[in-house]
C-alpha atoms as a PDB file:
ATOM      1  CA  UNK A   1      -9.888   4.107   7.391  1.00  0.00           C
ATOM      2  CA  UNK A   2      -7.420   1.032   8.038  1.00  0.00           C
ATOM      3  CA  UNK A   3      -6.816   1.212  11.878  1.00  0.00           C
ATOM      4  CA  UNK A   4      -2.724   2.100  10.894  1.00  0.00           C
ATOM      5  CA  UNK A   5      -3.429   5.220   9.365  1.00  0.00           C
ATOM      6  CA  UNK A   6      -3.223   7.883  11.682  1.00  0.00           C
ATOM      7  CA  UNK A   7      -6.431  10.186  13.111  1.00  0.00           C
ATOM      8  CA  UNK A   8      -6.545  13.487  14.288  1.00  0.00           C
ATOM      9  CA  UNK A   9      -4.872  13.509  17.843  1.00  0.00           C
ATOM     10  CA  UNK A  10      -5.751  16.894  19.102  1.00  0.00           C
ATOM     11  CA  UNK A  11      -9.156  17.955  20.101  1.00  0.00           C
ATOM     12  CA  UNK A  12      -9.518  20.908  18.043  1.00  0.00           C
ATOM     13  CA  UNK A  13      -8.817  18.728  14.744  1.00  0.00           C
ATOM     14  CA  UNK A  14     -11.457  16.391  16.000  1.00  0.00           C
ATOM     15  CA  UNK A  15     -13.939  19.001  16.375  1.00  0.00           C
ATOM     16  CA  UNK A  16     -12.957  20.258  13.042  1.00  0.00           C
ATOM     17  CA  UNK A  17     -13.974  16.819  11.672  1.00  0.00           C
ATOM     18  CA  UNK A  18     -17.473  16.583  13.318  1.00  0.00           C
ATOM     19  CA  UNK A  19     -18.098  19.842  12.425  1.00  0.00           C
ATOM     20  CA  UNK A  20     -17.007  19.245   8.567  1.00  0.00           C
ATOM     21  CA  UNK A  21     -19.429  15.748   8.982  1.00  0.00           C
ATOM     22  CA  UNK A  22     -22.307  17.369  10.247  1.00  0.00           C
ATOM     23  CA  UNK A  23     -22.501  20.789   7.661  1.00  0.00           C
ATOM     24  CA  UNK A  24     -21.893  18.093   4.627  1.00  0.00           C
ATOM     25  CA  UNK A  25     -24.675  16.288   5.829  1.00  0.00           C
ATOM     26  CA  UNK A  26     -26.983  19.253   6.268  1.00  0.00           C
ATOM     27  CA  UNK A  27     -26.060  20.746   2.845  1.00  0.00           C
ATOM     28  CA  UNK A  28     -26.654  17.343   1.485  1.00  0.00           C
ATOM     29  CA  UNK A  29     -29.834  16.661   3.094  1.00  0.00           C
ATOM     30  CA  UNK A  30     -31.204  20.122   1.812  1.00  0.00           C
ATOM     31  CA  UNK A  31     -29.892  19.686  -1.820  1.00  0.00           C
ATOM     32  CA  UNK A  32     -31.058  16.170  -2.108  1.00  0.00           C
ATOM     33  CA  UNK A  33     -34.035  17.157  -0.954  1.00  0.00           C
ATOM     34  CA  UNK A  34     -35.387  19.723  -2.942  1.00  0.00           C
ATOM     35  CA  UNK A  35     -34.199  17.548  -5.830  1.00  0.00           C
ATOM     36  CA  UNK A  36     -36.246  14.375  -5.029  1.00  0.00           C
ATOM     37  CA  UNK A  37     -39.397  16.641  -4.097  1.00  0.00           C
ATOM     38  CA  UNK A  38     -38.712  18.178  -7.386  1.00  0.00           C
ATOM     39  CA  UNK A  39     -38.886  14.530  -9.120  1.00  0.00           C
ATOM     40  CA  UNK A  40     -41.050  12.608  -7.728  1.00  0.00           C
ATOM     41  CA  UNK A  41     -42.859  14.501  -4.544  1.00  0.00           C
ATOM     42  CA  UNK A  42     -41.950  14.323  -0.876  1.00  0.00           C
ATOM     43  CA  UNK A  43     -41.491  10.757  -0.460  1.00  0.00           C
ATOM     44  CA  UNK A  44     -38.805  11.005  -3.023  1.00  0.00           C
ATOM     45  CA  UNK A  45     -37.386  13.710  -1.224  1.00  0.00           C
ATOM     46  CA  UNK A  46     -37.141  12.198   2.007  1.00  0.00           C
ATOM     47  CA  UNK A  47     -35.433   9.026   0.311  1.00  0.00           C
ATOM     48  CA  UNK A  48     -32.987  11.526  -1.674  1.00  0.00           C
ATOM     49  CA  UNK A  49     -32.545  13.562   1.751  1.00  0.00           C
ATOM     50  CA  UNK A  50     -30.823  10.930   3.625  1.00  0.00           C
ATOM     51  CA  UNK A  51     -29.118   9.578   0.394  1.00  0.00           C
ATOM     52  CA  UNK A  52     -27.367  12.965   0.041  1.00  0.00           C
ATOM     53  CA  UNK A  53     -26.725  13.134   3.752  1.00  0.00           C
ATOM     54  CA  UNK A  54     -24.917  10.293   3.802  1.00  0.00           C
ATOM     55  CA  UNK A  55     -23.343  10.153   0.634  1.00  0.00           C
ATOM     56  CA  UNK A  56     -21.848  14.539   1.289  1.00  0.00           C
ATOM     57  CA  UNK A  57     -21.031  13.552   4.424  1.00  0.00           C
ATOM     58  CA  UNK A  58     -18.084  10.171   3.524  1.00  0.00           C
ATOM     59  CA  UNK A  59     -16.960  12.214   0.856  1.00  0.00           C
ATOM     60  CA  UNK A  60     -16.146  15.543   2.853  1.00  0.00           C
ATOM     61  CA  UNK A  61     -15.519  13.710   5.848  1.00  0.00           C
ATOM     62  CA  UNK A  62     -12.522  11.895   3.664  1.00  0.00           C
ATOM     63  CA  UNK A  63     -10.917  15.183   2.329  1.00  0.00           C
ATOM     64  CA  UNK A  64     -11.115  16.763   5.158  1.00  0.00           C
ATOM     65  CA  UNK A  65      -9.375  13.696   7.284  1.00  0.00           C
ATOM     66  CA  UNK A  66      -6.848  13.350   4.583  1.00  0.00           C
ATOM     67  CA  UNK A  67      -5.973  17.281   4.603  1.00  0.00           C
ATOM     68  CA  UNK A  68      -5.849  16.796   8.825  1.00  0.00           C
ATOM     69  CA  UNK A  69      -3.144  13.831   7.903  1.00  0.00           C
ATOM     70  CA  UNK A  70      -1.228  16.059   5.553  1.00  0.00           C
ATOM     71  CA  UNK A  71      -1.088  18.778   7.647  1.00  0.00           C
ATOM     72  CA  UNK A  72       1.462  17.472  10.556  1.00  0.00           C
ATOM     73  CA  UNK A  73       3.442  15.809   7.727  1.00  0.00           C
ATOM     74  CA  UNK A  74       4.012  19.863   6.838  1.00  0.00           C
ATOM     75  CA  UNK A  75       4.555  21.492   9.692  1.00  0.00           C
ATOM     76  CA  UNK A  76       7.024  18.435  10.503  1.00  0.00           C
ATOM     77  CA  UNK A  77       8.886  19.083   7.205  1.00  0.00           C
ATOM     78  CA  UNK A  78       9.129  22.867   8.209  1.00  0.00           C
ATOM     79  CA  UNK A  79      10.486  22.271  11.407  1.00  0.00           C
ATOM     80  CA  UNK A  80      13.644  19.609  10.618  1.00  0.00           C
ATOM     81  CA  UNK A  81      14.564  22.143   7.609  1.00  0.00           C
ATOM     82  CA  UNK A  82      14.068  25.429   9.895  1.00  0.00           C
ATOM     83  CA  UNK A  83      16.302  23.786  12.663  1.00  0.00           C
END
């Protein structure tokens, strides 16, 4: 994220992040997992584990940061036309 763009300011929408990071991560882990174990045997799987941690985890952690950023741009928009 380019340090212009905005970030979620209130601490609820922060937690929402973390908590979006961290259950990506586990269902990735799990996934990848079984996967590699299912390919090449547990060594594999570890590898794959942390692969699909990290790789569920950018990709969820971006749409769900992009749909915090959208989100005041909304209620803003409701606001000026309500009033």
């Amino acid at each position: 994220m380019h340090p212009s763009e905005s970030v979620p300011t209130t601490p609820l929408q922060r937690w929402l992040l973390r908590l979006v990071y961290g259950l990506a991560a586990m269902l990735g882990m799990v996934y990848s997992y079984d996967f590699g174990k299912v390919i090449g045997g547990p060594l594999v799987g570890v590898v794959l584990a942390l692969n699909g941690a990290v790789f569920c985890s950018i990709v969820a952690g971006a749409l769900a940061e992009r749909l915090c950023r959208a989100q005041p741009a909304a209620s803003q928009t409701r606001r000026t036309s309500a009033g």
